[in-house]
Structure formats: structure tokens, C-alpha cells
Protein backbone atom coordinates (compact mmCIF):
# COMPACT_ATOMS: atom_id res chain seq x y z
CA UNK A 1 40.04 -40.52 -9.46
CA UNK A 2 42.94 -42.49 -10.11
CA UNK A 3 44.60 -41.70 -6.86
CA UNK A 4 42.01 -43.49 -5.07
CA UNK A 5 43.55 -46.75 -6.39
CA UNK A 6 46.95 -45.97 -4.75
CA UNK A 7 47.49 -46.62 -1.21
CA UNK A 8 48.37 -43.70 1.05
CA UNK A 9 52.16 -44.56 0.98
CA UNK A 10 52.29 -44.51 -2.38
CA UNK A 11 50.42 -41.33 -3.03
CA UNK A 12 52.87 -39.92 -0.70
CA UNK A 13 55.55 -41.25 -2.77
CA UNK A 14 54.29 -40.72 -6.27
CA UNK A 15 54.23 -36.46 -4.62
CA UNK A 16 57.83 -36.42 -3.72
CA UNK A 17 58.41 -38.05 -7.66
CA UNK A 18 56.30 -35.67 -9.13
CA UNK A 19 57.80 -33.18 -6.83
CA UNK A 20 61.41 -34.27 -7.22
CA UNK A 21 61.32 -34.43 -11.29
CA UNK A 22 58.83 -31.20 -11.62
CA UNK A 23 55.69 -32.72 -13.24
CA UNK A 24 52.16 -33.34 -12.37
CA UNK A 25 50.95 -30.47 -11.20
CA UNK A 26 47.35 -31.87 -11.24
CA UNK A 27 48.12 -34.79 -8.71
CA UNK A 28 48.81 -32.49 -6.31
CA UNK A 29 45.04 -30.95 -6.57
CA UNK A 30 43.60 -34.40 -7.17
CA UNK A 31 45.54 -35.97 -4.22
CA UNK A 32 44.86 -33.00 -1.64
CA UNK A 33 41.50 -34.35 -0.94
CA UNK A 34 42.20 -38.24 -0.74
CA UNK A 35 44.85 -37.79 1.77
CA UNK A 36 42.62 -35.23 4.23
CA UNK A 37 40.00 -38.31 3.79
CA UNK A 38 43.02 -40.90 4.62
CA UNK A 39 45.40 -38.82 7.42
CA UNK A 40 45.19 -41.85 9.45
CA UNK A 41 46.35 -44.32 6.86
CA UNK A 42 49.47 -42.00 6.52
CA UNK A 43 53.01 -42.41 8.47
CA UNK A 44 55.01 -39.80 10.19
CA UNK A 45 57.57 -40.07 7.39
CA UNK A 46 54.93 -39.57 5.09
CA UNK A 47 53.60 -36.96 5.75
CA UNK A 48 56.83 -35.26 6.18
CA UNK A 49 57.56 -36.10 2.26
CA UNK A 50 53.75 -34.80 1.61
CA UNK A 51 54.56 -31.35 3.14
CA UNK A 52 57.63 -31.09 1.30
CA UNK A 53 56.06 -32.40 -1.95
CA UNK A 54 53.00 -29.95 -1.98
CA UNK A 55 55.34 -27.03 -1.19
CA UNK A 56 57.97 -27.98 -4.01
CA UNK A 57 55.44 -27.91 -6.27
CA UNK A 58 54.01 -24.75 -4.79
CA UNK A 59 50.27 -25.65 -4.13
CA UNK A 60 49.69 -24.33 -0.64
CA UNK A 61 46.70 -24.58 0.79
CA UNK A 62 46.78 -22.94 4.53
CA UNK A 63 43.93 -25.24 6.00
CA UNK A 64 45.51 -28.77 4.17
CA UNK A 65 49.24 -28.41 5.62
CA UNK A 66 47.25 -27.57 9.17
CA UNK A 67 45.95 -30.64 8.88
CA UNK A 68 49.08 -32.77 7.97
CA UNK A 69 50.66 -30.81 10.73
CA UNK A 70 48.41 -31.33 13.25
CA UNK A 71 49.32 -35.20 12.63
CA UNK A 72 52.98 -34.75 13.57
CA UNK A 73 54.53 -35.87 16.89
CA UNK A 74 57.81 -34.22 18.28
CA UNK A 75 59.08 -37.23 19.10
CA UNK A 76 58.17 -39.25 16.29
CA UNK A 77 60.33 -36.17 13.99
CA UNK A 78 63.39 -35.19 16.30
CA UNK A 79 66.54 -36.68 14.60
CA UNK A 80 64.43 -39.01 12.24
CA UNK A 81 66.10 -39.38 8.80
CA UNK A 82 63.07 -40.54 7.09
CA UNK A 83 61.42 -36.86 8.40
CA UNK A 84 64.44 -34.47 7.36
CA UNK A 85 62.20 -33.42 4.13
CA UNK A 86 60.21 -31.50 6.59
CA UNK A 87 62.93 -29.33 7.48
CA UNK A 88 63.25 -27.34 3.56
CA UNK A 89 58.82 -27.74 3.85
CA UNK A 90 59.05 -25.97 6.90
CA UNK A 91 60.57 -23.28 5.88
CA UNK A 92 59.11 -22.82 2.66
CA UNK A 93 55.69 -22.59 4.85
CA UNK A 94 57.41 -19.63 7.17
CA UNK A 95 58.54 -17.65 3.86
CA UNK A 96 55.22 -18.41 2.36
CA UNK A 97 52.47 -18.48 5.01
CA UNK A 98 54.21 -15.93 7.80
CA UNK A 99 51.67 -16.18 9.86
CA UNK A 100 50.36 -19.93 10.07
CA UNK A 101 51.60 -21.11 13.21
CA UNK A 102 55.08 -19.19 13.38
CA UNK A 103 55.81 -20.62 16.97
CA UNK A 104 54.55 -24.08 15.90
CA UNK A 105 56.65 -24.29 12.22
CA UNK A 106 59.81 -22.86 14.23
CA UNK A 107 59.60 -25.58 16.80
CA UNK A 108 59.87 -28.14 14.52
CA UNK A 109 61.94 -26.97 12.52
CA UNK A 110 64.65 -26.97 15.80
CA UNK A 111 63.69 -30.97 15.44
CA UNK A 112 65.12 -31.38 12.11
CA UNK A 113 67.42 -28.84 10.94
CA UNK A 114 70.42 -30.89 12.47
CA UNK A 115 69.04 -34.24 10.34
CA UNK A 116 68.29 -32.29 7.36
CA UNK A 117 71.81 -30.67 7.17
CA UNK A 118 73.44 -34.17 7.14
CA UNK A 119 71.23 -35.41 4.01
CA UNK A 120 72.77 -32.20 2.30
CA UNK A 121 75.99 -32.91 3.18
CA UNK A 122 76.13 -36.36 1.21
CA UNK A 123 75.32 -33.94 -2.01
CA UNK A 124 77.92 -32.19 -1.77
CA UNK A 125 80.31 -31.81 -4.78
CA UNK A 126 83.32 -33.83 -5.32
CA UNK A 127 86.33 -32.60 -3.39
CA UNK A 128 87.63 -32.16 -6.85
CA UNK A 129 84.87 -29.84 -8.20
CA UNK A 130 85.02 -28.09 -4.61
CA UNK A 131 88.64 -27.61 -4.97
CA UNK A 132 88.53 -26.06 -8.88
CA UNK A 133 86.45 -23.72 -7.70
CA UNK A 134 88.16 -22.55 -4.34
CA UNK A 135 91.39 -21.94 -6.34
CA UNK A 136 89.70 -19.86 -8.19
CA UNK A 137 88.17 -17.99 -5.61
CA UNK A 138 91.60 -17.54 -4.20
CA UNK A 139 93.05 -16.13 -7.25
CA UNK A 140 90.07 -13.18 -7.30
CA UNK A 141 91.14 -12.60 -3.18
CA UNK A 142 87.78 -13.35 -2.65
CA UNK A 143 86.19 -13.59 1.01
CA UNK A 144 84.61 -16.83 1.32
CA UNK A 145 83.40 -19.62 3.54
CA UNK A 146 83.18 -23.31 2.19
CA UNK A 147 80.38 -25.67 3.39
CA UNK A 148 77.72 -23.39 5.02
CA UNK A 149 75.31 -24.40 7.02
CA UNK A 150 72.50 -22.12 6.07
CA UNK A 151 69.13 -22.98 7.56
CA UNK A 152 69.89 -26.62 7.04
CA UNK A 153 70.85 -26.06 3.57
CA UNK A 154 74.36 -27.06 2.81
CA UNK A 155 76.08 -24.39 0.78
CA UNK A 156 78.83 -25.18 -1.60
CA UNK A 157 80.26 -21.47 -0.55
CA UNK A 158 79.61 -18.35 0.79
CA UNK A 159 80.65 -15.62 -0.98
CA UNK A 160 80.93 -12.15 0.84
CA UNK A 161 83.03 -9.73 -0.99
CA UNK A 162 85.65 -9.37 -3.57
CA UNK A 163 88.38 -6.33 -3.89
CA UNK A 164 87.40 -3.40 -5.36
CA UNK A 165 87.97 -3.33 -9.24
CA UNK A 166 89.15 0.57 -9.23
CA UNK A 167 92.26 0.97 -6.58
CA UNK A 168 91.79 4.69 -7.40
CA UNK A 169 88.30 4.52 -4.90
CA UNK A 170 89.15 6.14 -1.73
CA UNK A 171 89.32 3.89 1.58
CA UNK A 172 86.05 5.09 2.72
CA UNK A 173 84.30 4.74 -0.56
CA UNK A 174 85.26 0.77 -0.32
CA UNK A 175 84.66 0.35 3.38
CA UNK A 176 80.88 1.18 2.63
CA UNK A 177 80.76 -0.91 -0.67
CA UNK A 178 82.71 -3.88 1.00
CA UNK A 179 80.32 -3.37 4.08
CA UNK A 180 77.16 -3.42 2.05
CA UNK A 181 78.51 -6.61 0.62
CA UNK A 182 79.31 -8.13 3.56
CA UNK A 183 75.51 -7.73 4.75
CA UNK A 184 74.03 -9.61 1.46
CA UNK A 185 76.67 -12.85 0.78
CA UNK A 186 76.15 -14.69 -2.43
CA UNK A 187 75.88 -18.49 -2.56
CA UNK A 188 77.88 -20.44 -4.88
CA UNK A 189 76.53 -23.66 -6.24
CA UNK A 190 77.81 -26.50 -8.19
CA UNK A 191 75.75 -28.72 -9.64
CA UNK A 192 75.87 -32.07 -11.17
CA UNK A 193 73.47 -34.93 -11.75
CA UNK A 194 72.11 -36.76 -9.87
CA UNK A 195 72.85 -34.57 -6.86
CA UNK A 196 70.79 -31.64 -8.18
CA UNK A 197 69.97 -32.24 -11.88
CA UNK A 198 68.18 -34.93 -13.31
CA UNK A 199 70.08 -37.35 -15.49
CA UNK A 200 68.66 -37.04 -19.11
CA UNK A 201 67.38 -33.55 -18.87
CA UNK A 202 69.70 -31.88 -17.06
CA UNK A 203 67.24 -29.69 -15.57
CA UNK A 204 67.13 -28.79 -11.82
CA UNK A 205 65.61 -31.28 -9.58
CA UNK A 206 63.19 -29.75 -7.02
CA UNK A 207 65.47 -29.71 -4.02
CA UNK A 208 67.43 -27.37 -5.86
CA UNK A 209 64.87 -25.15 -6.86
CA UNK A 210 63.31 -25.20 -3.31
CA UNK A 211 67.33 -24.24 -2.19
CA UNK A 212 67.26 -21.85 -4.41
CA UNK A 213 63.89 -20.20 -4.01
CA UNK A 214 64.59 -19.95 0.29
CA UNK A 215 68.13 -18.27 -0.45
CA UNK A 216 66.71 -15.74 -2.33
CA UNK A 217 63.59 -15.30 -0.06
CA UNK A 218 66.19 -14.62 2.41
CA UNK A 219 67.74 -12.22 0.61
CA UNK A 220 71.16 -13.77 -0.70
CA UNK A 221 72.36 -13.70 -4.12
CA UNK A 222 73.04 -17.37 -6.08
CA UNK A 223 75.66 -18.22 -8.51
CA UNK A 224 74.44 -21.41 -9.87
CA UNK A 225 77.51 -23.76 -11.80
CA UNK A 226 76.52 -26.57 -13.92
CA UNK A 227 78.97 -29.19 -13.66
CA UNK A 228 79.53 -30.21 -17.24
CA UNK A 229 80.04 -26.63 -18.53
CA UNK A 230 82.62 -26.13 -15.74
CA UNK A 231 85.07 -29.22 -16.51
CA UNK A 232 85.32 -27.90 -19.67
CA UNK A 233 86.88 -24.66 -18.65
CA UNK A 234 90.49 -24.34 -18.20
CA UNK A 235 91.52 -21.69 -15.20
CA UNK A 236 92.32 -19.07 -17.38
CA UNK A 237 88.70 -19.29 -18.24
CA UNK A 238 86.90 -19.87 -15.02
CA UNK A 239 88.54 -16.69 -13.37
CA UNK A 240 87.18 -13.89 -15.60
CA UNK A 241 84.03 -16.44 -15.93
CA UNK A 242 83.59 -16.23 -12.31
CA UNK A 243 84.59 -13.13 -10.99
CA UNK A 244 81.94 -11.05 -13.56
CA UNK A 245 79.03 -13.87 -12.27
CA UNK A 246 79.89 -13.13 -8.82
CA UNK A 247 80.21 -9.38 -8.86
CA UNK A 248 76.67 -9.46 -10.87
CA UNK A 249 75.13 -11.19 -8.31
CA UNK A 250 77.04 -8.78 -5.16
CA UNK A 251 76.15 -6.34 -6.84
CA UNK A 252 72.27 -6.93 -7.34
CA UNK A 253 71.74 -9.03 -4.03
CA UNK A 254 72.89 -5.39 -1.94
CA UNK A 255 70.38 -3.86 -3.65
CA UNK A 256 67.66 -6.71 -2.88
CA UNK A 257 65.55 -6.58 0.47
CA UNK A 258 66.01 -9.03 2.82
CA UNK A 259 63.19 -11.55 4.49
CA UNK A 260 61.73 -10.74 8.04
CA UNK A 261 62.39 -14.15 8.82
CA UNK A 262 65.47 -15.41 10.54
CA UNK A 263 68.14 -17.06 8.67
């Protein structure tokens, strides 16, 4: 009941706190039905945070995010900042609920991929952090890409293969090992607060987990780095640290399925 003392805008805000920080998993049933009895009351931008909110904090309801949807205007979303949450909701909703809408979710997501990909790219980690780890990547002759665009989702790196640890395997044997590799890439991730932990906890914010939770829906392995623990390694210890966390993940994301769904 205590929603109902809250205006719209601020029940749409409280979500993407709750959301952001990982609590409160009873607003989000309490507040479903006070914004389907408000929609009107409720801005584009809003609602854009809403979708994102109720899908961080993975309360779906099919006939709810119709509604919200239904609300939208293409030109009201195309390019607009304040909307680029919708984006990451969007495709949370196509992983999730495959066949609500798909030609609907897909068009909008075409109006704010491009808007979305620029809020990632202000959390990006330092160029110093960025250029510890590429040096090490480098000196395991690794075959990477660095800032990925990846459905909207900026990507520290991509990782797609390393050498072969035996240089007894034959040519062919490591052709099909480096090709399998080459089909399932494995994000790297650095992570610092506040970009993608929360400052006292130091537990992952809910952008990251929703990153997290669409790369591996679509089939790529993750290497997650926490900052802190990383500044305190010298080289010597981030190359062995690395290269066994990356050939883990290779190795399990070529055995993993991948999503129907278009990456």
C-alpha cells in the first residue's frame, strides 16, 4: 500500500534503485498493479526505466510489459538518452519471452541500441586498467578485440582463442579446436565501483548482472575481473592468473549451446 503514496515518477525511480542495488523484490509485485492503474501518469522515460527495472529484477509478467509497451512511441524513444535503459529490457524480454511481440521488441530495439551503446561506453575501464590487461593478453598471443559492441553492450574484450598448450597436436587437431573457439568468444570484464559494483558492498550492480545474464543467454563465455584484486597483481601474476580463467571459460563456452536469437 505504500506505493500508492509515491507519485508515478518516483515509483519508477524507486524500481530502477531497487533494481540497480538488488533489493526489494516485493516492490516490484506491489508496484505492478499501481502503475497498470496509473500508465497515463507515467513518461516515456519512465517507462523505459520500469521495463528495465522489472526485468533486472526478473519479475516478468507477459500481459504487464504489453501494457507498458503498448505506451511507447517510436519517436518519443529513437536516440533519446533518458530511454537507452530500454535497449538491455528489450532484450532481456526477447531471451525471456521469445515469442511476445518478436517483430515489435526488435523494432525498438533498432531505436536504441545506438543510444544505449554510448551510455556503456562512459563505463568503460580506465585506459590504465584496459591497458594492464591487453599486455597481458599479448603476452598469452591471444586473439582479441577491445571495445565490442555486442548488442549494445560495451565489452571490455573479446576473447576468441589462445595457442594451443601442446605444440605436439597435429595442425588439423588445432584447426578444429581453434575453430570451435572461434565460434563461442569469451568476454572479458573489468570491474570497478561505481561503474559496475556498488561502493560499500562490492557486489555487482544490476546492469552488470543483466550484461552478464544476455552474454551467456547468447552463448558466450565471461571472465569477470574485479578491479581491486587485479591492481594488486604484479604481471608475473596476472599471466598464469589469466590465461587458466580464460582457457576455463573457452573451453566450457564451446561446449555451451548457443541462443536462437540474433546477437
Amino acid at each position: 500500500d505504500r506505493c500508492r503514496l509515491f507519485t508515478m515518477e518516483q515509483v519508477a525511480t524507486l524500481g530502477w534503485c531497487f533494481a540497480t542495488i538488488r533489493l526489494g523484490s516485493s516492490f516490484f509485485k506491489e508496484a505492478q498493479f499501481d502503475v497498470l492503474d496509473k500508465l497515463s501518469q507515467l513518461t516515456i522515460p519512465a517507462i523505459c526505466d520500469l521495463l528495465w527495472s522489472f526485468c533486472a529484477a526478473r519479475h516478468r509478467d507477459p500481459h504487464f510489459f504489453k501494457a507498458l509497451l503498448s505506451v511507447l512511441v517510436p519517436s518519443r524513444v529513437a536516440n533519446e538518452p533518458r530511454c537507452a535503459l530500454l535497449c538491455p529490457a528489450l532484450l532481456d524480454i526477447r531471451s525471456s519471452l521469445p515469442d511476445m511481440d518478436p517483430e515489435g521488441v526488435d523494432r525498438y530495439l533498432n531505436y536504441t541500441r545506438g543510444i544505449f551503446h554510448q551510455t556503456q561506453l562512459a563505463n568503460l575501464p580506465s585506459p590504465e586498467a584496459m591497458q594492464s590487461i591487453e599486455e597481458v593478453l599479448k603476452a598469452l598471443g591471444a586473439t582479441y578485440e577491445s571495445v565490442v559492441d555486442f548488442d549494445g553492450y560495451a565489452l571490455d574484450f573479446l576473447v576468441r582463442s589462445l595457442p594451443e598448450e601442446d605444440p605436439l597436436d597435429s595442425q588439423e587437431a588445432s584447426f578444429e579446436a581453434a575453430s570451435a573457439l572461434d565460434s563461442m568468444p569469451v568476454a572479458l570484464l573489468h570491474h570497478t565501483a561505481p561503474q559496475t559494483l556498488h561502493r560499500r558492498t562490492g557486489e555487482p550492480l544490476g546492469s552488470a548482472l543483466m550484461r552478464q545474464r544476455h552474454l551467456t543467454n547468447m552463448g558466450l563465455g565471461v571472465v569477470n575481473l574485479w578491479g581491486q584484486a587485479w591492481s594488486e597483481m604484479d604481471f608475473r601474476e596476472r599471466v598464469p592468473f589469466l590465461e587458466q580463467r580464460l582457457r576455463d571459460a573457452l573451453s566450457a563456452s564451446s561446449s555451451k549451446p548457443t541462443s536462437s536469437s540474433s546477437g
